[in-house]
Protein backbone atom coordinates (compact mmCIF):
# COMPACT_ATOMS: atom_id res chain seq x y z
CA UNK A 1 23.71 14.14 5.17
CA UNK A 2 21.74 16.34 2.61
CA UNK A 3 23.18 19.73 1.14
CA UNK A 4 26.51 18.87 3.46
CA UNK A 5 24.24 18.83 6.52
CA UNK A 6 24.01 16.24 8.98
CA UNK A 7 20.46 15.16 9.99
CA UNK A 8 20.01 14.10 13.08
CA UNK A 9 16.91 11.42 13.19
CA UNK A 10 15.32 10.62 16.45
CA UNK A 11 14.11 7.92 17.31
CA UNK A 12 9.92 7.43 17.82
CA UNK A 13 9.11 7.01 21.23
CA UNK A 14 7.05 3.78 22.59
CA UNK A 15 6.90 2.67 18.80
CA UNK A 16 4.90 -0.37 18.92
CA UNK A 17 5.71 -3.65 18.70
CA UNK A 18 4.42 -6.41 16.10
CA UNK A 19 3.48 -9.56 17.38
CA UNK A 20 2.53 -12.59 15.39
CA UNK A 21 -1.52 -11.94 14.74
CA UNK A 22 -1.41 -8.25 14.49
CA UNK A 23 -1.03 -6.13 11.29
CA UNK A 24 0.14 -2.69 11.52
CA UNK A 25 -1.22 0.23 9.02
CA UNK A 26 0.84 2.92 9.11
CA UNK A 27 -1.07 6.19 7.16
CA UNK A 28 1.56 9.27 6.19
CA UNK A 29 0.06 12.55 5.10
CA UNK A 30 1.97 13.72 1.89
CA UNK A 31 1.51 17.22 3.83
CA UNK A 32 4.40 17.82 5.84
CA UNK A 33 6.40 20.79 7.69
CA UNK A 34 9.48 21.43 5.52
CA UNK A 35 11.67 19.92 8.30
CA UNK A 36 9.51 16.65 7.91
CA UNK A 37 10.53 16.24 4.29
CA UNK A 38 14.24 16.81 5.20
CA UNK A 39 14.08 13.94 7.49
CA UNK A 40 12.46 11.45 4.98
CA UNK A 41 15.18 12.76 2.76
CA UNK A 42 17.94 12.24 4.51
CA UNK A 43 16.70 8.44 4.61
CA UNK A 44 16.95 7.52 1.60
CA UNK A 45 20.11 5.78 0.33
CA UNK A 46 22.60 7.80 -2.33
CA UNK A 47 20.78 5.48 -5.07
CA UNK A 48 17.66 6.35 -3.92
CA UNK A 49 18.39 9.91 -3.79
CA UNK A 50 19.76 9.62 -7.32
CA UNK A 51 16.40 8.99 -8.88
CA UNK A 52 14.84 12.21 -7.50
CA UNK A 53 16.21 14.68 -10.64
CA UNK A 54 14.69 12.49 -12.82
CA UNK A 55 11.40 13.01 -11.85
CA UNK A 56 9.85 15.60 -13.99
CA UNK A 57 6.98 17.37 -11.73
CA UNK A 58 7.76 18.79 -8.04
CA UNK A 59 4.21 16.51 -6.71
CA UNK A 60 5.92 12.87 -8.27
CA UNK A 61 9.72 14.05 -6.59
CA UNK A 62 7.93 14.85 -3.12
CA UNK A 63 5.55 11.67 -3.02
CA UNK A 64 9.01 9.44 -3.98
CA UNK A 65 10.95 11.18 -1.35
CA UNK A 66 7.96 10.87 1.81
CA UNK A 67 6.42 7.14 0.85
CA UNK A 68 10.52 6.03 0.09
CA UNK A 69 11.79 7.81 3.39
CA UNK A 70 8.34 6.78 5.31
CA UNK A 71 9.22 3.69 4.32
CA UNK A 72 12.61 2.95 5.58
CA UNK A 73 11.87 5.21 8.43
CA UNK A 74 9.29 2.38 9.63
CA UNK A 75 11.59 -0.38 8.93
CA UNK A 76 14.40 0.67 11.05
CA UNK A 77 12.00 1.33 14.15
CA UNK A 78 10.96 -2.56 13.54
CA UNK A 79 14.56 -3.69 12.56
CA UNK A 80 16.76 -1.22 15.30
CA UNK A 81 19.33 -0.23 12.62
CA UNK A 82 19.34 3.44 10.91
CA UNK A 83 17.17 4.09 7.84
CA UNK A 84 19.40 4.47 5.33
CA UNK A 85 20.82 1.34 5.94
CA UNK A 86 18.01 -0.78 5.90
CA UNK A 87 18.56 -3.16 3.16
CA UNK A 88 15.49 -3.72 0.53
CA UNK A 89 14.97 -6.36 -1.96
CA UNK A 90 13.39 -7.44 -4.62
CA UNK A 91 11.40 -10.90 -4.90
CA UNK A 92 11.70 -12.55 -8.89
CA UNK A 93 8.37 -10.95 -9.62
CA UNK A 94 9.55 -7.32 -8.46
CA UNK A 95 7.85 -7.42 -5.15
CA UNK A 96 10.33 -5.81 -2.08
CA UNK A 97 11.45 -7.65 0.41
CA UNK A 98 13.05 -6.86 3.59
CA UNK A 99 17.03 -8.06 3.35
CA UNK A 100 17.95 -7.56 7.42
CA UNK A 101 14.31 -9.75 8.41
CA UNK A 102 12.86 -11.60 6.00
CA UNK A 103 10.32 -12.52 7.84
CA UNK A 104 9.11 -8.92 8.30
CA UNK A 105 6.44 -8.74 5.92
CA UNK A 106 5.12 -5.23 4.16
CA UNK A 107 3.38 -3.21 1.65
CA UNK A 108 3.10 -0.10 0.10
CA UNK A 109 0.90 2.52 -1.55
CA UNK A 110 0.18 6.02 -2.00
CA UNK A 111 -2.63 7.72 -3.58
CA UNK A 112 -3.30 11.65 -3.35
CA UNK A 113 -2.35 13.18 -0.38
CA UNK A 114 -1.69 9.68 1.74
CA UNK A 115 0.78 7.03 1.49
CA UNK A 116 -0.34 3.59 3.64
CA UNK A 117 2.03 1.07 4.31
CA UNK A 118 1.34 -2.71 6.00
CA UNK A 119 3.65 -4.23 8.28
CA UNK A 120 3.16 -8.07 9.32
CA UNK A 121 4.73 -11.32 10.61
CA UNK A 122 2.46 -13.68 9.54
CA UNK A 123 2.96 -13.86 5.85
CA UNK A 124 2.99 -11.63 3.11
CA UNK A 125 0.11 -8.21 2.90
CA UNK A 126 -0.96 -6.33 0.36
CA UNK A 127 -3.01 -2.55 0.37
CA UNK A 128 -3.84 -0.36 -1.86
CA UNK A 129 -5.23 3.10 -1.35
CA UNK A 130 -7.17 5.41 -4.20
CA UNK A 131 -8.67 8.56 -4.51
CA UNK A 132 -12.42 8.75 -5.64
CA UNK A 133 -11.93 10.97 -8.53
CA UNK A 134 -14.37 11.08 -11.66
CA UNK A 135 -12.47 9.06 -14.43
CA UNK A 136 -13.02 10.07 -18.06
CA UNK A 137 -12.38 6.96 -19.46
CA UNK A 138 -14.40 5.15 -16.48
CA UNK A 139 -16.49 3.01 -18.94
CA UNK A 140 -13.79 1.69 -20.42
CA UNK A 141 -11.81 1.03 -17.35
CA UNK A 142 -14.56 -0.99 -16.20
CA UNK A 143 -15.26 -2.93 -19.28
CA UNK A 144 -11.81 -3.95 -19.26
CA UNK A 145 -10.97 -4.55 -15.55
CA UNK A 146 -13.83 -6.33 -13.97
CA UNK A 147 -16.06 -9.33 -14.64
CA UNK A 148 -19.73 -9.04 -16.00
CA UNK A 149 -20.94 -10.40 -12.02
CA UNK A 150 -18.39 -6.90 -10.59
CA UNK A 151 -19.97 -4.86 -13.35
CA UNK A 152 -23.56 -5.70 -12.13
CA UNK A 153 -22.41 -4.72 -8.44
CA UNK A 154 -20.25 -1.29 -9.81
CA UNK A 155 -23.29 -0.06 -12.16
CA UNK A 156 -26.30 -1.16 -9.33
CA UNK A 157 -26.85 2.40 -8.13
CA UNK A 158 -25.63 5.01 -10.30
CA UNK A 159 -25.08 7.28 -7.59
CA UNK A 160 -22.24 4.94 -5.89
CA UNK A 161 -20.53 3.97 -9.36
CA UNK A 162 -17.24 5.52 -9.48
CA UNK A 163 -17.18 4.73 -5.59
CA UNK A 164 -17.54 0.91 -6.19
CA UNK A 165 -14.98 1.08 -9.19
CA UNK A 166 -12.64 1.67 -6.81
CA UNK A 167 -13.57 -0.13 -3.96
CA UNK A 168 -13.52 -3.03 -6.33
CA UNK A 169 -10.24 -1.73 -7.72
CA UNK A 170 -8.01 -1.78 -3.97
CA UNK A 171 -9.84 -5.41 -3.68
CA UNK A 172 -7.95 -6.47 -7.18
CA UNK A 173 -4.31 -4.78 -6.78
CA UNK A 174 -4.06 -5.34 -3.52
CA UNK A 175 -4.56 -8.75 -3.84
CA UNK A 176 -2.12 -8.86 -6.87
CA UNK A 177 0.42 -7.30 -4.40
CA UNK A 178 -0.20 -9.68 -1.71
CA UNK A 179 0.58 -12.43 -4.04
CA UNK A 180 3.54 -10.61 -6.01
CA UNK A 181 1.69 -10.22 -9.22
CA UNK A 182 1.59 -6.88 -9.42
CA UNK A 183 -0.67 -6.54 -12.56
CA UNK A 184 0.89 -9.19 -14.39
CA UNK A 185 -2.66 -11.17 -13.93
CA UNK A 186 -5.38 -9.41 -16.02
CA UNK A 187 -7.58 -7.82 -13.18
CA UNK A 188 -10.40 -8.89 -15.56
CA UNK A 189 -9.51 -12.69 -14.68
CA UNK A 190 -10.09 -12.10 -11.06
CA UNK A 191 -13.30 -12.72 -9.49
CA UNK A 192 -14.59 -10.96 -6.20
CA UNK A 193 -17.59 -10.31 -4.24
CA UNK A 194 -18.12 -7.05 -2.19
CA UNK A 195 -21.15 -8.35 0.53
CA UNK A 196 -22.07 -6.58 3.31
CA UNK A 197 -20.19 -8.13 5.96
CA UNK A 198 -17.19 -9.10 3.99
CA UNK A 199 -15.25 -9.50 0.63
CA UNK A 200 -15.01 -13.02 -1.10
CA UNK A 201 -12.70 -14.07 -3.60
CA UNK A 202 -14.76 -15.84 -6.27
CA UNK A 203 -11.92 -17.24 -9.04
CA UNK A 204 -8.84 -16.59 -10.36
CA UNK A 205 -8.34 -16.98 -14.29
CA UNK A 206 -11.37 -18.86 -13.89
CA UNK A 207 -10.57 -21.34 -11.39
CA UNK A 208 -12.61 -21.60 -8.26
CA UNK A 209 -11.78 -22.30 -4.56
CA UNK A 210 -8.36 -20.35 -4.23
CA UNK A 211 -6.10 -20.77 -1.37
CA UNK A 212 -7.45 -18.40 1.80
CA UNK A 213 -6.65 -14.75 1.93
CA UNK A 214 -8.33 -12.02 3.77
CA UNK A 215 -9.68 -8.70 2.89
CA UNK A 216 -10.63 -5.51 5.17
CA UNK A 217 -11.78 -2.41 3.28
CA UNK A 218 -10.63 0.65 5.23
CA UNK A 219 -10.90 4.54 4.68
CA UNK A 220 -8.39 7.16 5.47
CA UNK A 221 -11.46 10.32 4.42
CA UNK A 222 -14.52 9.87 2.93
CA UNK A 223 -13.15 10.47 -0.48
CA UNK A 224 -10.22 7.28 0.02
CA UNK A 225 -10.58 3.86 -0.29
CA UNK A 226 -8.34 1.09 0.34
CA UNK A 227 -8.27 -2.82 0.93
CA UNK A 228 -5.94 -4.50 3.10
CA UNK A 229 -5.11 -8.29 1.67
CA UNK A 230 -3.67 -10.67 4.15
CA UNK A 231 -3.37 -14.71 4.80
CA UNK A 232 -4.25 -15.42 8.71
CA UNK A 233 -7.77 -15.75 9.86
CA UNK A 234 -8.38 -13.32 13.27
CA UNK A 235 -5.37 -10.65 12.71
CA UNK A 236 -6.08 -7.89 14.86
CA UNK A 237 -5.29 -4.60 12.57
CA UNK A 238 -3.81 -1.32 14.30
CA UNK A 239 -4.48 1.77 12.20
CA UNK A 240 -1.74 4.15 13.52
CA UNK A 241 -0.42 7.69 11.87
CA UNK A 242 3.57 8.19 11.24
CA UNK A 243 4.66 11.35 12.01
CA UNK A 244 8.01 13.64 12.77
């Protein structure tokens, strides 16, 4: 109910399934009808809602409300229950969890005008999406972020600079999400190579040979990028769009 009305939330039709070996991307354009944003609104649970005052500009209140309502909208397609029921955790280290099926894994993140959000069975994900955007402080950021090896790649052709920042940027975080980090590892003690045919995780904190994960760049527009970090070898990834 929002502003004493009842919204009425239908349910997707032929919403897909998730099988063990696939990983679903769900992309949500922070552009929506006004009707839209009711319906991600309405959600949300009374905590949830809550937090919305606080937020100071109109952009930050609309992004919580779509990626938050988004959010939960997916989850009840995959669980069967209504949104604003689904239950959400939180893991020791802050990462969310899903209280109804724990064994429904996902991420989330929003950059610009997009929110992404994984959904798997096999194991914990992590994504991350960013906007190329020039950087003021972009030296710095890279000084303090990547190794001297992921400077040489960022700074090999001037022209592609702030574009490999944050390639190499989605490659870090969301592989600090996967593992429920967040950024409590120094992204400057991680270690990663960005080859032609794939990314490889060099070190962490200096040590060599980590345990397997996964990594598949993708692009929402030619001015996104985002990497998708996940544990099993051969997962077929569906790129789908959530709409009302």
């Amino acid at each position: 109910m929002i502003n004493g009305k009842e919204v009425v939330i239908k349910r997707m039709e032929n919403f897909p399934l998730l099988p063990p070996g696939e990983l679903h991307v769900w992309r949500v354009s922070t552009s929506i009808t006004p009707v839209a944003f009711v319906e991600f609104e309405s959600a949300l649970t009374e905590k949830e809602l809550a937090k919305v005052p606080f937020f100071k500009f109109k952009q930050v209140k609309d992004s919580y409300v779509i990626s938050q309502g988004s959010l939960r909208r997916l989850l009840s397609e995959y669980l069967g229950i209504p949104a604003n029921l689904v239950k959400i955790g939180r893991r020791r280290k802050g990462k969310p969890y899903s209280i109804d099926d724990p064994g429904l894994y996902f991420n989330m993140s929003n950059s610009g005008k997009f929110v992404v959000i994984a959904f798997s069975r096999d194991g914990e994900v992590g994504i991350d999406i960013e906007k190329t955007r020039p950087l003021h402080d972009l030296d710095e950021m890279i000084a303090k972020n990547f190794t001297s090896r992921e400077i040489r790649f960022i700074t090999a052709r001037p022209e592609e600079r702030i574009s490999r920042f944050f390639r190499l940027w989605t490659v870090k975080e969301s592989y600090l999400k996967a593992i429920g980090e967040g950024m409590r590892l120094q992204p400057d003690s991680l270690e990663f190579a960005i080859e032609s045919d794939r990314i490889r995780q060099l070190s962490v904190e200096g040590v060599f040979d980590q345990e397997d994960w996964n990594f598949k760049e993708f692009s929402k527009s030619n001015d996104y990028v985002g990497t998708i970090t996940y544990g099993q070898v051969n997962t077929v990834i569906k790129q789908m769009d959530f709409y009302t």
